[in-house]
N, C-alpha and C. Protein backbone atom coordinates (compact mmCIF):
# COMPACT_ATOMS: atom_id res chain seq x y z
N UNK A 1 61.22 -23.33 -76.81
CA UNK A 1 61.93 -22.10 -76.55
C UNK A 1 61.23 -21.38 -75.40
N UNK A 2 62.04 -20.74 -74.65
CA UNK A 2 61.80 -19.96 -73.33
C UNK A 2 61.34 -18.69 -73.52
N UNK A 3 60.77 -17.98 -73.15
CA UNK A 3 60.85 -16.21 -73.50
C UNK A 3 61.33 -15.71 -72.12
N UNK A 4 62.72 -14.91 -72.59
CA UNK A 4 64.12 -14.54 -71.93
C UNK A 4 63.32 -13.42 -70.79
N UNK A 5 62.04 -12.95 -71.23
CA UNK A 5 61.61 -11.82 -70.09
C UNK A 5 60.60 -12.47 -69.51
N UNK A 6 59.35 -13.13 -69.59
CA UNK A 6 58.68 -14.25 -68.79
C UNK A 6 58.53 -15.31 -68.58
N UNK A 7 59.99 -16.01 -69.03
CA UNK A 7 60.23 -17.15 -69.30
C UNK A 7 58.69 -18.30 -69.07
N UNK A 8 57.99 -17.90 -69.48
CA UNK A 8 57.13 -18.94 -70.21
C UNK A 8 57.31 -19.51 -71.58
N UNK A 9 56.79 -20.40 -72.12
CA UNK A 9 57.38 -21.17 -73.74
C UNK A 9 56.17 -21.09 -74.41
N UNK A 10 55.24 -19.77 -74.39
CA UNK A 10 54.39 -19.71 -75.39
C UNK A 10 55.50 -18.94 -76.88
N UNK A 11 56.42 -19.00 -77.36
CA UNK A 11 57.39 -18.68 -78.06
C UNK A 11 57.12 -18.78 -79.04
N UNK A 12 56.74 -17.98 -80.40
CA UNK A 12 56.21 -17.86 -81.94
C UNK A 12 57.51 -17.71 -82.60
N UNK A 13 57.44 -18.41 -83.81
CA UNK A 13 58.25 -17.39 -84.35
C UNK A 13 57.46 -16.97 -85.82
N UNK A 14 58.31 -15.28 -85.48
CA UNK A 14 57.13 -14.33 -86.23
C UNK A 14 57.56 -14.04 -87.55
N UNK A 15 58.83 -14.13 -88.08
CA UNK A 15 59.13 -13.87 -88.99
C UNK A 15 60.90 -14.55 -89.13
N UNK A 16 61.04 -14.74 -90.44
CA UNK A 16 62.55 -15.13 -90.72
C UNK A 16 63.05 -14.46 -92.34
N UNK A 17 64.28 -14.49 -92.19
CA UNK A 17 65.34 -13.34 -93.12
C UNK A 17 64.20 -13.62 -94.51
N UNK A 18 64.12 -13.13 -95.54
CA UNK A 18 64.01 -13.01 -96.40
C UNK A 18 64.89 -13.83 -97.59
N UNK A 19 66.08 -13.43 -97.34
CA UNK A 19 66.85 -13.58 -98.08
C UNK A 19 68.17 -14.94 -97.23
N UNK A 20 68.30 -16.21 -97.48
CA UNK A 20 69.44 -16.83 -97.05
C UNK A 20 69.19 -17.65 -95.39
N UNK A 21 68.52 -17.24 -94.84
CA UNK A 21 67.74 -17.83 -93.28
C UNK A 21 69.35 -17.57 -92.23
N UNK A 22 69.77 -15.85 -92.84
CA UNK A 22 70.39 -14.74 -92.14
C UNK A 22 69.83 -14.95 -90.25
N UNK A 23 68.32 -14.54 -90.18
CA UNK A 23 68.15 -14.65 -89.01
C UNK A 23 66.12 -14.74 -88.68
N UNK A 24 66.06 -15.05 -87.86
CA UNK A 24 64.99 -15.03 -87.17
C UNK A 24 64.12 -14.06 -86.16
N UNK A 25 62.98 -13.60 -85.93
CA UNK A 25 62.19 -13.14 -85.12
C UNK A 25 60.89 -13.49 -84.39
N UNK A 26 61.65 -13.62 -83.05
CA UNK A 26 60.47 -14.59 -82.52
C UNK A 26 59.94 -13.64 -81.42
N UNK A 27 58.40 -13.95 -81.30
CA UNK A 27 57.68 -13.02 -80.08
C UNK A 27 57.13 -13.98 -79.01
N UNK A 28 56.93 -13.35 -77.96
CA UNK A 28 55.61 -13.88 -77.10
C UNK A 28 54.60 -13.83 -76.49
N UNK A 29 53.87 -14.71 -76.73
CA UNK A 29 52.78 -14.59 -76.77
C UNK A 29 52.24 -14.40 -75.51
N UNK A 30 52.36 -13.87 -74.32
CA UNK A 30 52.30 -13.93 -72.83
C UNK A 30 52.60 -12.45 -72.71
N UNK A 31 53.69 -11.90 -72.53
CA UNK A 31 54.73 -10.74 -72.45
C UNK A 31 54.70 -10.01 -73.82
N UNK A 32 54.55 -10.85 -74.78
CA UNK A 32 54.95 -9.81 -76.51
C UNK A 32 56.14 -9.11 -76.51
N UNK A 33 57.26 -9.70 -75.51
CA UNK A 33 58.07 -9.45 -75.53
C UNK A 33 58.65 -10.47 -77.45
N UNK A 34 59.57 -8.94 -77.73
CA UNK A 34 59.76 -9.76 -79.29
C UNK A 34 62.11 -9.66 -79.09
N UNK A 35 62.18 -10.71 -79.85
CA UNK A 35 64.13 -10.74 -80.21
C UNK A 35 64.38 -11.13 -81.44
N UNK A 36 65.35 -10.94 -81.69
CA UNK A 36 66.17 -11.26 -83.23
C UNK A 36 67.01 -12.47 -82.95
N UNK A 37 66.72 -13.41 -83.46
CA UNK A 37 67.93 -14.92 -83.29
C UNK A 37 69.62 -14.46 -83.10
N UNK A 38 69.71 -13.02 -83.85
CA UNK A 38 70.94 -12.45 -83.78
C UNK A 38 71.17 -11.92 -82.29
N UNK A 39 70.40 -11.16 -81.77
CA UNK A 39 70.55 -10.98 -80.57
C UNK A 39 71.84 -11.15 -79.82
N UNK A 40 72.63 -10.67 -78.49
CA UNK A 40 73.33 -11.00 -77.96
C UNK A 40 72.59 -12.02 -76.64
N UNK A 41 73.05 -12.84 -76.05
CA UNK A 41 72.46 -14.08 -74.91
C UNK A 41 71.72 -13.03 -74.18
N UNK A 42 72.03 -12.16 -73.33
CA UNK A 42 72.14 -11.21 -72.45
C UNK A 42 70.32 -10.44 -73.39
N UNK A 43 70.06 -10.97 -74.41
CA UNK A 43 68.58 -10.27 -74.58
C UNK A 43 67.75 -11.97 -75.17
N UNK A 44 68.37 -13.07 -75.02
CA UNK A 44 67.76 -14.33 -75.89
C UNK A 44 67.92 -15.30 -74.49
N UNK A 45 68.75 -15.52 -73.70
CA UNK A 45 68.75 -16.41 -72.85
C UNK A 45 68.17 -16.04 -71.14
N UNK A 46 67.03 -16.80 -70.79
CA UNK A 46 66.33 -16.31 -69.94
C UNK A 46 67.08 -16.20 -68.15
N UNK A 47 68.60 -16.98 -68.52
CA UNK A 47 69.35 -17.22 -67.11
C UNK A 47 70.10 -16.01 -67.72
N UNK A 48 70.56 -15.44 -68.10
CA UNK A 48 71.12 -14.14 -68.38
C UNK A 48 70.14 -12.78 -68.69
N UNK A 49 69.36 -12.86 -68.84
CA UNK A 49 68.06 -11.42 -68.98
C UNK A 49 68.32 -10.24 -68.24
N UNK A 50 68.54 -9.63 -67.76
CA UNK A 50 68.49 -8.33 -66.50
C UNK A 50 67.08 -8.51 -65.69
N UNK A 51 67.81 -9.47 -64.61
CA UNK A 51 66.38 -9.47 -63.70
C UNK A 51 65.31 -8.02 -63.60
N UNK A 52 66.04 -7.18 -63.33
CA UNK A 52 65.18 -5.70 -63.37
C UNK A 52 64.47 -5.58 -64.50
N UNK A 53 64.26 -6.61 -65.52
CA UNK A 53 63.39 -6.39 -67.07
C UNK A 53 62.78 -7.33 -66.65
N UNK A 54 62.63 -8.24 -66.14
CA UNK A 54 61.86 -9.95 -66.09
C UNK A 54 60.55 -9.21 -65.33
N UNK A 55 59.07 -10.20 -65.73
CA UNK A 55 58.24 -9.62 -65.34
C UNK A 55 57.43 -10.91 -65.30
N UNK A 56 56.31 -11.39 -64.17
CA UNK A 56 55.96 -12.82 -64.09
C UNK A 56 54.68 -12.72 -64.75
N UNK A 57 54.37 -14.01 -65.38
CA UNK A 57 52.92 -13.54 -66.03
C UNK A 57 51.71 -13.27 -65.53
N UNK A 58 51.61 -13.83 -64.32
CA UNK A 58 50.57 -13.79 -63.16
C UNK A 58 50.44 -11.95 -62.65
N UNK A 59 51.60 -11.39 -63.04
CA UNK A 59 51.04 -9.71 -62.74
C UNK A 59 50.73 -9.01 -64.21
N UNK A 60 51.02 -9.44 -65.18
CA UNK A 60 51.16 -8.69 -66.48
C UNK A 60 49.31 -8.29 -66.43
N UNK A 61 48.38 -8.73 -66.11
CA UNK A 61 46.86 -8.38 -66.16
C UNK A 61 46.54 -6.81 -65.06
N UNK A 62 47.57 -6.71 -64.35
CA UNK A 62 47.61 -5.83 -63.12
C UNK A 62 48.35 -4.84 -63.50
N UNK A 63 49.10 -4.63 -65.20
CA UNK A 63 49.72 -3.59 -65.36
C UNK A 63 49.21 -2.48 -65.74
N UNK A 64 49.31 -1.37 -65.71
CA UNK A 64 48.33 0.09 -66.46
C UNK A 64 48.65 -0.11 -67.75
N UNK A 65 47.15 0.18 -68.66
CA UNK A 65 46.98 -0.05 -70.19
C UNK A 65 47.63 1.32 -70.28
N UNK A 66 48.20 1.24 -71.63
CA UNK A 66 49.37 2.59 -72.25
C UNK A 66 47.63 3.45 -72.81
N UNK A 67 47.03 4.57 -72.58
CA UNK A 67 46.28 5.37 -73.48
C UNK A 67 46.69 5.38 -74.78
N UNK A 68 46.05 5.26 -75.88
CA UNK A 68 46.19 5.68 -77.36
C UNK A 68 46.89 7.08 -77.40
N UNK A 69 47.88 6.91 -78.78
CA UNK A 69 48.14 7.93 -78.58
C UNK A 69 46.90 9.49 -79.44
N UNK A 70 46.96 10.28 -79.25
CA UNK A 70 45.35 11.38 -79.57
C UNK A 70 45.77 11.25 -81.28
N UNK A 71 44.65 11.57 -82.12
CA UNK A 71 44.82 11.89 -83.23
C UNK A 71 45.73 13.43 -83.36
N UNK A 72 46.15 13.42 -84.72
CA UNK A 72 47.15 14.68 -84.87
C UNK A 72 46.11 15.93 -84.91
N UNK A 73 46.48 17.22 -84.59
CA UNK A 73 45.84 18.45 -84.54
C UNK A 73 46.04 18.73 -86.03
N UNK A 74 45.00 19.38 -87.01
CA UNK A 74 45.24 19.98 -87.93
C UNK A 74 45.66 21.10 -88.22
């Protein structure tokens, strides 16, 4: 399997339905970009993705870390 936003195939899958094998959730391990097997193509298939979301893995080390968010004020 491909991952639809860095199309690399480090592709897990992280979890499945509970109940009946309804559906699947797979992440990756590159991007951590995560989808639902339910999904529409347009968020699961990497030739349909919204190029403007695709991101190559060779820059993902060059992105700004998100800050924590602060503990709550009492």
């Amino acid at each position: 399997m491909i991952c639809p936003r860095c199309e690399t195939d480090k592709v897990n899958l992280m979890v499945k339905s509970p109940v009946g094998n309804v559906w699947e959730i797979y992440i990756c391990e590159t991007c951590t970009y995560s989808w639902r097997s339910t999904e529409s193509a347009d968020k699961t298939d990497p030739k349909l993705y919204a190029q403007s979301f695709k991101i190559a893995p060779n820059e993902i080390p060059k992105l700004l870390v998100i800050p924590p968010i602060p503990p709550l004020k009492g």
